[in-house]
N, C-alpha and C. Protein backbone atom coordinates (compact mmCIF):
# COMPACT_ATOMS: atom_id res chain seq x y z
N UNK A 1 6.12 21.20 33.75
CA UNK A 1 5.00 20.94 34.66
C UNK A 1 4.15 19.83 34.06
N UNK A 2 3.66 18.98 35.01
CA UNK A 2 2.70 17.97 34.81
C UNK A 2 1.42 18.43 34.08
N UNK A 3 0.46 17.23 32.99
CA UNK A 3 -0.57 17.72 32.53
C UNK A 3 -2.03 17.70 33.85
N UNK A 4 -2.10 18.98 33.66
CA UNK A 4 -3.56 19.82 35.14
C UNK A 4 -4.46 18.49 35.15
N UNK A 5 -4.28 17.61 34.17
CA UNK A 5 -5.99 16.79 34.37
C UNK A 5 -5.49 15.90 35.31
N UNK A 6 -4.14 15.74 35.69
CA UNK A 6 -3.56 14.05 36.07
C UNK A 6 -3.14 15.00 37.69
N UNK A 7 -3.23 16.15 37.62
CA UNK A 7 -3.27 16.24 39.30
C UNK A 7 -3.58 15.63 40.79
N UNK A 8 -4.93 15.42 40.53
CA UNK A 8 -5.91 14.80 41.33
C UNK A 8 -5.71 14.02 41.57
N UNK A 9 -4.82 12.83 40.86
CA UNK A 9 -4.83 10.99 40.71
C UNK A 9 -3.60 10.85 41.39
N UNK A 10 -2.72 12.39 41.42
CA UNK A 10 -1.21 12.21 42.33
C UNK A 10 -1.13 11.92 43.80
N UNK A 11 0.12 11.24 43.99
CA UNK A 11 0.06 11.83 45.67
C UNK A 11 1.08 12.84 45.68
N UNK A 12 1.61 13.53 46.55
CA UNK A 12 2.17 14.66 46.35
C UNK A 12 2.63 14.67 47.69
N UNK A 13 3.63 15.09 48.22
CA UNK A 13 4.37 15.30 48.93
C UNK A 13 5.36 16.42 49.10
N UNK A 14 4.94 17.26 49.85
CA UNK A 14 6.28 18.52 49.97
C UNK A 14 6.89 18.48 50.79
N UNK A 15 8.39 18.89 49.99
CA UNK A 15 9.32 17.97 50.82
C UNK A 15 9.25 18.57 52.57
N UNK A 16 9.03 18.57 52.80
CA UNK A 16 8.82 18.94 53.89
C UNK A 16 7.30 18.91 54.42
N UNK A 17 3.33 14.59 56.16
CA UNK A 17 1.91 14.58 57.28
C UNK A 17 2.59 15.14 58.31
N UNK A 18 2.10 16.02 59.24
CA UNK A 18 2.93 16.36 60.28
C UNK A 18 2.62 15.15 61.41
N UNK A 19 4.15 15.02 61.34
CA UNK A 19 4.52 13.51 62.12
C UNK A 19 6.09 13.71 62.93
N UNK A 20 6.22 13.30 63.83
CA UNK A 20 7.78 13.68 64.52
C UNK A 20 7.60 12.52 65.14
N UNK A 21 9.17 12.35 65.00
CA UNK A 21 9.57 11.03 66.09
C UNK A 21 10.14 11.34 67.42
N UNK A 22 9.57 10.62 68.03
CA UNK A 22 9.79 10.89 69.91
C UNK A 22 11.00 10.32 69.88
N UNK A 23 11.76 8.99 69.62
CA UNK A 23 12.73 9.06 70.13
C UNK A 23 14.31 8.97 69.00
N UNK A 24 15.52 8.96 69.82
CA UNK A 24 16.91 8.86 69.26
C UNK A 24 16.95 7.68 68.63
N UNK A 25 16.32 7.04 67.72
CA UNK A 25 16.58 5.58 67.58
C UNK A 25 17.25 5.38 65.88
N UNK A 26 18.34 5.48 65.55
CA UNK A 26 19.00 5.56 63.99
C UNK A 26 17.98 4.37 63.29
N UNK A 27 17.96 3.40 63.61
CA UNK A 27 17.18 2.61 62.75
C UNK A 27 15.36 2.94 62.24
N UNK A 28 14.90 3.22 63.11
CA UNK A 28 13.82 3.93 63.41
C UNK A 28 13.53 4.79 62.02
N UNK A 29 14.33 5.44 61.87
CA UNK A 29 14.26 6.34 60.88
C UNK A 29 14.20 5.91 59.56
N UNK A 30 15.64 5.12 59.08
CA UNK A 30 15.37 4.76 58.14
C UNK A 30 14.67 3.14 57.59
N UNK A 31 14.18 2.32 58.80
CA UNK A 31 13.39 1.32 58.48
C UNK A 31 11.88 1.66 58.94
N UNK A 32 11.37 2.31 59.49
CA UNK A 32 10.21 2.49 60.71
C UNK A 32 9.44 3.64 59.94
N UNK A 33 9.59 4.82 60.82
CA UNK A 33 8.75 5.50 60.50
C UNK A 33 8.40 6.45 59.08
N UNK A 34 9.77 6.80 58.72
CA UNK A 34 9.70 7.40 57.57
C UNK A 34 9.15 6.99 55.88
N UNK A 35 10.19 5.68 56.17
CA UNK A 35 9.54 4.84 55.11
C UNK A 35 7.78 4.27 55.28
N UNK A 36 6.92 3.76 56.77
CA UNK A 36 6.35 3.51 56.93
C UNK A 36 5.04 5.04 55.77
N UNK A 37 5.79 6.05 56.56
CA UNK A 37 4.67 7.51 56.45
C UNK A 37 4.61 7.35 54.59
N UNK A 38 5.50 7.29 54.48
CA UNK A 38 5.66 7.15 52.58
C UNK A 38 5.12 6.18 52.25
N UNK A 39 4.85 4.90 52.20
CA UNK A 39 3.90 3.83 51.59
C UNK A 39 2.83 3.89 52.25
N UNK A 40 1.88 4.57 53.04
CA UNK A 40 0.80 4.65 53.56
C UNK A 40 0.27 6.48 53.65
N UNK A 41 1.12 7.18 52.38
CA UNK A 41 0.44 8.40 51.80
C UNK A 41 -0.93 8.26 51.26
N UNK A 42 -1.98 8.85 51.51
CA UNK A 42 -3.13 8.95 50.76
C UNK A 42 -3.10 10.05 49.46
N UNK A 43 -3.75 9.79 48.42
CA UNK A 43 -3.62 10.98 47.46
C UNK A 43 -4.26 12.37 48.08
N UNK A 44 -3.23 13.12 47.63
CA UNK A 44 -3.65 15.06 47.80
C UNK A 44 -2.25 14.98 48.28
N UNK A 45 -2.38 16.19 48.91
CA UNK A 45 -1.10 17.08 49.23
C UNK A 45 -0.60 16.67 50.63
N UNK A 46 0.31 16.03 51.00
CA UNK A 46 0.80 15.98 52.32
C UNK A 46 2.47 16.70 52.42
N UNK A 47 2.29 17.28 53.95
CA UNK A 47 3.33 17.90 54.33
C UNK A 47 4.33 16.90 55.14
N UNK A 48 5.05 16.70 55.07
CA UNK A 48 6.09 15.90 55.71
C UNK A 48 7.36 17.05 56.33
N UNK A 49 7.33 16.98 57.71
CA UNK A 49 8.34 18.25 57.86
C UNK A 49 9.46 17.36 58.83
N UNK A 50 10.62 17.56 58.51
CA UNK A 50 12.16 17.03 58.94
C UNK A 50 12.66 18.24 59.16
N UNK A 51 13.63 18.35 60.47
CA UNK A 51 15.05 18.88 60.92
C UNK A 51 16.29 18.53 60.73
N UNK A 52 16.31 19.29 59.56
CA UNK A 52 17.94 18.95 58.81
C UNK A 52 19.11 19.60 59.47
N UNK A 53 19.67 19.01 59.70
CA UNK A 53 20.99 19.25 60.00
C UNK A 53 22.87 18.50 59.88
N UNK A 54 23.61 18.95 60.47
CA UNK A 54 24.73 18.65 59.81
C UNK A 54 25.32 18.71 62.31
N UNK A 55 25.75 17.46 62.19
CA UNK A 55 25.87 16.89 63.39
C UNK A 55 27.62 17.93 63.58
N UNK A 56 27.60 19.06 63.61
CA UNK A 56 28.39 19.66 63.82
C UNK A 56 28.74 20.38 65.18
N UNK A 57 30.09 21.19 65.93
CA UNK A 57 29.79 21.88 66.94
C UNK A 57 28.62 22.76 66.86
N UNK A 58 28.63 23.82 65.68
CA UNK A 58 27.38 24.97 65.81
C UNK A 58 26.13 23.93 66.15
N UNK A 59 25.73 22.99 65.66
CA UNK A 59 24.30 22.41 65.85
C UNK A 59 24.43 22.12 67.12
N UNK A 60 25.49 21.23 67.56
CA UNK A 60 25.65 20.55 68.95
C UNK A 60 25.15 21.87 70.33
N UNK A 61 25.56 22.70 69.69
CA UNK A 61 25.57 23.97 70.51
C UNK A 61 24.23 24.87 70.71
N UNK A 62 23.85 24.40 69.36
CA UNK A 62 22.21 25.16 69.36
C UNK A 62 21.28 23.93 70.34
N UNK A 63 21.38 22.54 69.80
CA UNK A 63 20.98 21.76 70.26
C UNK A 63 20.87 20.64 71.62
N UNK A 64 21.83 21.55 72.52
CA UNK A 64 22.21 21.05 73.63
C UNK A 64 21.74 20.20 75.04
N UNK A 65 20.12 21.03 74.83
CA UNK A 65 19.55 20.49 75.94
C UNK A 65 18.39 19.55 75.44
N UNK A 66 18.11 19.15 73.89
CA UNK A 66 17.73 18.17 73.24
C UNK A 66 17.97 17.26 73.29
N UNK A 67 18.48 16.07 73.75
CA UNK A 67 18.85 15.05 73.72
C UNK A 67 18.20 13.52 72.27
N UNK A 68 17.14 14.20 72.37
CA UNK A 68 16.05 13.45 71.48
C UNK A 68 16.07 14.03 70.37
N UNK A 69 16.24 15.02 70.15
CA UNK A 69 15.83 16.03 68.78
C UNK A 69 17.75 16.75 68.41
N UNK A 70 18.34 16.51 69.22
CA UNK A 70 19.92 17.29 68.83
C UNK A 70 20.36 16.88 67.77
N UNK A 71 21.49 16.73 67.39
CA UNK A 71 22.28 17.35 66.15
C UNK A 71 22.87 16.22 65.65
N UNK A 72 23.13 14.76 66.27
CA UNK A 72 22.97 13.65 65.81
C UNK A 72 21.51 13.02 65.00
N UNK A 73 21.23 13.30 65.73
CA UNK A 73 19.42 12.84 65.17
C UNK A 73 18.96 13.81 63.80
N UNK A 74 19.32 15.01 63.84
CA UNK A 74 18.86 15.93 62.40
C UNK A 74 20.05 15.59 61.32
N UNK A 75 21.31 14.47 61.60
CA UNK A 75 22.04 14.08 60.94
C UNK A 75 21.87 13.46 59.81
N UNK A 76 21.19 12.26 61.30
CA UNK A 76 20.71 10.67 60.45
C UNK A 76 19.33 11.20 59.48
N UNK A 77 18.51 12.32 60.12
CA UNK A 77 17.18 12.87 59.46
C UNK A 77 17.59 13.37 57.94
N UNK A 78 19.10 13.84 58.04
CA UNK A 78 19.49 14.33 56.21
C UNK A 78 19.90 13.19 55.97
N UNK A 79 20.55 12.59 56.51
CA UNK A 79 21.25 11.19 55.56
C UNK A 79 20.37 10.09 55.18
N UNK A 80 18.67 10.14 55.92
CA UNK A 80 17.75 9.56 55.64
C UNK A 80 17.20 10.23 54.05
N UNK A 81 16.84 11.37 54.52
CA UNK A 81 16.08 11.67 53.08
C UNK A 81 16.95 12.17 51.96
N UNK A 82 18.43 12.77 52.14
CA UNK A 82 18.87 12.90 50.58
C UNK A 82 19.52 11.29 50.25
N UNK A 83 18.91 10.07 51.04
CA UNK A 83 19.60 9.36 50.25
C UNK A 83 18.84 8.06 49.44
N UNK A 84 19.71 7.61 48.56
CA UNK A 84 19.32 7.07 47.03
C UNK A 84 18.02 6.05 47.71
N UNK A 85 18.22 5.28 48.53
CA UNK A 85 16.95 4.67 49.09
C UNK A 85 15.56 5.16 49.24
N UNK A 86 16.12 6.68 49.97
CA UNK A 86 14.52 7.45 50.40
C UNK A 86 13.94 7.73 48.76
N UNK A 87 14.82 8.46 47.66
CA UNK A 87 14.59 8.34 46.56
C UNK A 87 13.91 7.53 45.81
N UNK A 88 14.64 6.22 45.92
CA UNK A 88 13.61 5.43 45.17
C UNK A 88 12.19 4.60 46.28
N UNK A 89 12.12 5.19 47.22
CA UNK A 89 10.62 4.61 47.86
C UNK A 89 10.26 5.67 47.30
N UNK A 90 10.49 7.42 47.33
CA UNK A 90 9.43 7.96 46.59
C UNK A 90 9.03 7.59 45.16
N UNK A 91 10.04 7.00 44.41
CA UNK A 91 9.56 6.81 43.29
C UNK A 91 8.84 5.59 42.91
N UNK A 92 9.24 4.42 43.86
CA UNK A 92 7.95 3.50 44.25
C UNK A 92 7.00 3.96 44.47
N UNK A 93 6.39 4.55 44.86
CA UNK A 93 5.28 5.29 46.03
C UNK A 93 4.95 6.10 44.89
N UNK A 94 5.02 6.44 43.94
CA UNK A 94 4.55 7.53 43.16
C UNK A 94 4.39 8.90 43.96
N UNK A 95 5.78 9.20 44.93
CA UNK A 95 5.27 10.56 45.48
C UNK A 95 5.86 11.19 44.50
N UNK A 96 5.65 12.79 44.82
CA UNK A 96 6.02 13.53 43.71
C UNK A 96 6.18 15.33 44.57
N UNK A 97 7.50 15.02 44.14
CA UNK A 97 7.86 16.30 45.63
C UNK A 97 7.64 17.85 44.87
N UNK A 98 7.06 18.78 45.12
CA UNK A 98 6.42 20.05 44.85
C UNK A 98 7.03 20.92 45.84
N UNK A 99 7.08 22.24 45.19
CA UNK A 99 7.38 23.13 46.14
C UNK A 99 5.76 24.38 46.36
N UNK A 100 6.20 25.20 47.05
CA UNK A 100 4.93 25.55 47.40
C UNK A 100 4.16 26.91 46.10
N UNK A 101 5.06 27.30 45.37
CA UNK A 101 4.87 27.68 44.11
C UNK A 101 3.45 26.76 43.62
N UNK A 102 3.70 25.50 43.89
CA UNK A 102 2.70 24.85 42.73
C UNK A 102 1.66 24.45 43.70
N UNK A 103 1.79 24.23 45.24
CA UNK A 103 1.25 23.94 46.16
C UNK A 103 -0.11 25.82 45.63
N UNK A 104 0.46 26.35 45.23
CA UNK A 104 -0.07 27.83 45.45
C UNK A 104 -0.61 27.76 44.40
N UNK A 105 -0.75 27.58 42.92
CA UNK A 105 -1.41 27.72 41.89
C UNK A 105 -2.36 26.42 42.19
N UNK A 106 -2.58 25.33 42.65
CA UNK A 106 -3.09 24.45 42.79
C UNK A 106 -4.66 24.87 43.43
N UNK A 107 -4.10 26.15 44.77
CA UNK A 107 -5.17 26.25 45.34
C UNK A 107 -6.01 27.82 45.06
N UNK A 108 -5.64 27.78 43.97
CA UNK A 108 -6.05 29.16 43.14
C UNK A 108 -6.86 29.07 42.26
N UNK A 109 -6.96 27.37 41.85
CA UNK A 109 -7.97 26.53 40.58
C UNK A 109 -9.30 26.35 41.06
């Protein structure tokens, strides 16, 4: 764990601002908005929440009458953030991904 005094000066990001994208657009994602929301974090705690998924029949099937939000789109949404790019803008960006464990002792201080 990080030293408690250098908290404050972080930005922080769990992995998961509440922000959603209206439309199907693959580029969108990984030039536009996502990256945009990440270099224009303010310091403290922001929530960033994504629909992960795996562009499979079961999703296709859950996701059917989505057209905007279905099972292509929560594809490109994982292949956006587990990949080495989204990585290193967070590590440009000095985000610093937390889970809610620390999100929870944080607000206990």
């Amino acid at each position: 764990m990080q030293d408690e005094s250098v908290v404050d000066s972080l930005t922080f990001c769990c992995a998961k601002s509440n922000f959603s994208r209206a439309t199907n657009n693959e580029a969108e994602t990984r030039t536009g908005l996502y990256p945009d929301a990440i270099k224009n974090l303010q310091p403290g705690i922001t929530e960033m929440i994504v629909h992960l998924a795996y562009d499979d029949e079961e999703m296709k099937g859950v996701a059917f009458d989505h057209p905007n939000w279905g099972s292509a789109w929560r594809q490109r949404d994982f292949q956006c953030v587990t990949s080495d790019a989204f990585r290193s803008l967070l590590r440009e960006n000095n985000v610093k991904l937390i889970t809610w464990r620390e999100v929870n002792k944080l607000m206990k201080k």
